[in-house]
N, C-alpha and C. Protein backbone atom coordinates (compact mmCIF):
# COMPACT_ATOMS: atom_id res chain seq x y z
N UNK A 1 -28.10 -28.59 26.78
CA UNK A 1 -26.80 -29.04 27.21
C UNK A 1 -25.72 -28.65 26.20
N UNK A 2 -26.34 -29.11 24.69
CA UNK A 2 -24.93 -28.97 23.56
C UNK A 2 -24.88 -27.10 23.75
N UNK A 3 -25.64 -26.14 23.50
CA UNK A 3 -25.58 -24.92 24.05
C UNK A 3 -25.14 -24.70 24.76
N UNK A 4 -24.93 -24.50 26.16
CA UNK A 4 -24.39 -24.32 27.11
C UNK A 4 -22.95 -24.75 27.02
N UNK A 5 -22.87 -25.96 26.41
CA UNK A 5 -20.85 -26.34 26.30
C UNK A 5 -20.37 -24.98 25.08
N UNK A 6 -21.21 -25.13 24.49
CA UNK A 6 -21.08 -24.35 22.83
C UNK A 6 -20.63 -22.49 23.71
N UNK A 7 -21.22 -22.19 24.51
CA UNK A 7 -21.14 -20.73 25.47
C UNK A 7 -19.84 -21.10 26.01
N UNK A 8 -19.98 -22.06 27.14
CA UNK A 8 -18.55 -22.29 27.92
C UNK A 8 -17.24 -22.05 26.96
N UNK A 9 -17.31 -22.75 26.02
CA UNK A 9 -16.13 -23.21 24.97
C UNK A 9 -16.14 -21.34 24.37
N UNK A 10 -16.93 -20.87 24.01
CA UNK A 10 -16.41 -19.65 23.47
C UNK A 10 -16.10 -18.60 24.67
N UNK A 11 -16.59 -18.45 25.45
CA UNK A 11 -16.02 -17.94 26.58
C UNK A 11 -14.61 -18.32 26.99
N UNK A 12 -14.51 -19.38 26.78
CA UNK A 12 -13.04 -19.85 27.54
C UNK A 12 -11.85 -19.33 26.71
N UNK A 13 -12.33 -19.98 25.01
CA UNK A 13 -11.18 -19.25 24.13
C UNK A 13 -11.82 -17.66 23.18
N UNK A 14 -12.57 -16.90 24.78
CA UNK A 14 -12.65 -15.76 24.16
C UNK A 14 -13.06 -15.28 22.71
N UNK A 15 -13.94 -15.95 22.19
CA UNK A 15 -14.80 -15.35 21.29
C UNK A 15 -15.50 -13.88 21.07
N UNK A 16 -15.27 -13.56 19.68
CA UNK A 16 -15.99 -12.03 19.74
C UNK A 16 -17.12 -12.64 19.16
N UNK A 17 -18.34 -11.81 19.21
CA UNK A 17 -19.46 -12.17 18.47
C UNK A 17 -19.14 -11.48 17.18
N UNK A 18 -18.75 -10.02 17.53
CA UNK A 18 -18.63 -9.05 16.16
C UNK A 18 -17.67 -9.39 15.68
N UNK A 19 -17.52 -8.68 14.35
CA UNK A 19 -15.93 -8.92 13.56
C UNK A 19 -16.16 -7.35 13.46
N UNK A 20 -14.59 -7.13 13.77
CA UNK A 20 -14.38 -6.26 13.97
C UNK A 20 -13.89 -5.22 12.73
N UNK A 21 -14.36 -4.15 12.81
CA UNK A 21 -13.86 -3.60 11.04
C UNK A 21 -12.76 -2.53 11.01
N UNK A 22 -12.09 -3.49 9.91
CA UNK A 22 -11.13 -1.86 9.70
C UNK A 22 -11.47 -1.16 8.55
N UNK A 23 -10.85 0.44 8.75
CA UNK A 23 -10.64 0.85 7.40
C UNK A 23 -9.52 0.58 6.46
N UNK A 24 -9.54 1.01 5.44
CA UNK A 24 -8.12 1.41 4.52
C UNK A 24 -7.00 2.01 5.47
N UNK A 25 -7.60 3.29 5.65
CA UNK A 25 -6.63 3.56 5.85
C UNK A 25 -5.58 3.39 7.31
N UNK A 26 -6.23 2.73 8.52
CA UNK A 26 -5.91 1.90 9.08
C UNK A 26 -5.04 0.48 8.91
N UNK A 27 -5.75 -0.02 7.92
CA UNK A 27 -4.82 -0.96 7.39
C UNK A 27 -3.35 -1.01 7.11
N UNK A 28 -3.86 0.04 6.35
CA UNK A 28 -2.11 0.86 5.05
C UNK A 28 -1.48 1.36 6.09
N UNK A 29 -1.56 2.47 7.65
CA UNK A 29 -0.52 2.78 8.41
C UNK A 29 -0.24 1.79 9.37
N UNK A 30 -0.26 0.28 9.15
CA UNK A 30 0.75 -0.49 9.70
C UNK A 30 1.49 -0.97 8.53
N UNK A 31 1.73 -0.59 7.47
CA UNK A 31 2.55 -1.05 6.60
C UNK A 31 3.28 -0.15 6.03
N UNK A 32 3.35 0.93 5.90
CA UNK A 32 3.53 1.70 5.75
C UNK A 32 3.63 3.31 6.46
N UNK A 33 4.54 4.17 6.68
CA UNK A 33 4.41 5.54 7.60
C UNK A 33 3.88 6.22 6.65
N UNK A 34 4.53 6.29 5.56
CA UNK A 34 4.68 7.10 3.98
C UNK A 34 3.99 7.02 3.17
N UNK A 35 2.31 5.66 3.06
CA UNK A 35 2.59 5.50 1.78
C UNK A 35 2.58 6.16 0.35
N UNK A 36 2.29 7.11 0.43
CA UNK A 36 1.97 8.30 -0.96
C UNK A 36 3.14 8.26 -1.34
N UNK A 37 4.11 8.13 -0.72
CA UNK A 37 6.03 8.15 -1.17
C UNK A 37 5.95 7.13 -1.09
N UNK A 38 5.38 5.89 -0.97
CA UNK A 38 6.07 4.84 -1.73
C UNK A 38 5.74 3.89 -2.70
N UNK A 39 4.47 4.80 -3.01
CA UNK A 39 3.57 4.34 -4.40
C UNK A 39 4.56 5.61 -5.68
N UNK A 40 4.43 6.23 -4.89
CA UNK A 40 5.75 7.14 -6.45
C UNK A 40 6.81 6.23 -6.40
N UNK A 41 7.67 6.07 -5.76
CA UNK A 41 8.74 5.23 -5.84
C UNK A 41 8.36 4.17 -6.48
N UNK A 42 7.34 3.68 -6.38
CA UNK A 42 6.98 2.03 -6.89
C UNK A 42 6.74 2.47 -8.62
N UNK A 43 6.09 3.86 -8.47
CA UNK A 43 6.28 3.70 -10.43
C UNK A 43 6.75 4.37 -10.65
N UNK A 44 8.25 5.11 -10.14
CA UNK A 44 9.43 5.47 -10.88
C UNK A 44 10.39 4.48 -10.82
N UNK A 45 9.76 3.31 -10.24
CA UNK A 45 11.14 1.69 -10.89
C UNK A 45 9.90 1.61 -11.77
N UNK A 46 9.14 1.12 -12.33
CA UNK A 46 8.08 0.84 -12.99
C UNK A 46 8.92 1.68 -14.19
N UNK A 47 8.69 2.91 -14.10
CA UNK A 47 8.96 3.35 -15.69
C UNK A 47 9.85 4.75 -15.26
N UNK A 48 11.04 4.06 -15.34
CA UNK A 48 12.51 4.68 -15.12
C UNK A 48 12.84 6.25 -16.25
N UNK A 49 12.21 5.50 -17.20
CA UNK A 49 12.35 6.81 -18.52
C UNK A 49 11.67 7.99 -17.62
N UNK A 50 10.86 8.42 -16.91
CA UNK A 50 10.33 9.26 -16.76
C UNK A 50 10.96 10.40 -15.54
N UNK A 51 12.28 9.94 -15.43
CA UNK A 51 13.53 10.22 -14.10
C UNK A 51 14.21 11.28 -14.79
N UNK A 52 14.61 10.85 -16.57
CA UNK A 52 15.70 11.02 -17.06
C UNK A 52 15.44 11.64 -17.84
N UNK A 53 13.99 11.60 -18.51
CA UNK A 53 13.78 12.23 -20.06
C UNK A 53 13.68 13.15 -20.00
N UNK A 54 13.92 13.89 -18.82
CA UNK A 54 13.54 15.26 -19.25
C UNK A 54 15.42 16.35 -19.49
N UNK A 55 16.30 15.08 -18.67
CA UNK A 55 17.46 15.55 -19.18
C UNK A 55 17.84 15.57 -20.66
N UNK A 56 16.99 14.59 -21.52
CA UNK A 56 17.57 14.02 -22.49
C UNK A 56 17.21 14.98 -23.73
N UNK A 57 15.94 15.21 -23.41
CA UNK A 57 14.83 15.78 -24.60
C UNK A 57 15.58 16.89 -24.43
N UNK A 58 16.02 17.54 -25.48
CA UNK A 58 16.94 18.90 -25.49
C UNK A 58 15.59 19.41 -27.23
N UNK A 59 15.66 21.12 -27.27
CA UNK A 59 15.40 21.14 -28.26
C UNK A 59 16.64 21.30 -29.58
N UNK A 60 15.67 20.67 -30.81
CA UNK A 60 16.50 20.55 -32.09
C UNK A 60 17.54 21.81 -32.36
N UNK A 61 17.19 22.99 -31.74
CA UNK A 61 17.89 24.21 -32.60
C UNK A 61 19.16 24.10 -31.81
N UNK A 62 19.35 23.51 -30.08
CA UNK A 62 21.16 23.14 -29.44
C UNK A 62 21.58 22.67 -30.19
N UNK A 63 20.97 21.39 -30.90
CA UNK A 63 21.87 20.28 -30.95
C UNK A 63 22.62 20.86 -32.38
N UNK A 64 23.67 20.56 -32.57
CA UNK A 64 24.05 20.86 -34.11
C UNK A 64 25.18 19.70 -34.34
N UNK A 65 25.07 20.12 -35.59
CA UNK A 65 25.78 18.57 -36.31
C UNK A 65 27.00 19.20 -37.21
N UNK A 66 28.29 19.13 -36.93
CA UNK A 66 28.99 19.58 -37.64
C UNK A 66 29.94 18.02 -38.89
């Protein structure tokens, strides 16, 4: 008897037996269209120096000091 309610009751609110699997990368394209562009973006705010330094770093023999 307790079986049979225990069937009814999952039938009614549609029970899966399986769980269903995702992958990664399934996962990541509902959150994302891009994400490879927006893991760079995430560590060029992370570490900003690495945007700029290459404007900055000049070699010693430009620079002169009068």
């Amino acid at each position: 008897m307790a079986s049979n309610l225990k069937k009814f009751g999952k039938r009614v609110i549609g029970h899966q037996e399986t769980v269903p699997v995702v992958s990664v990368k399934e996962w990541t394209s509902h959150l994302s269209h891009d994400p490879k562009s927006e893991v760079r973006e995430y560590f060029q705010s992370l570490f900003p120096i690495l945007g700029w330094i290459t404007r900055y770093s000049k070699p010693l023999s430009v620079l002169t000091y009068n």
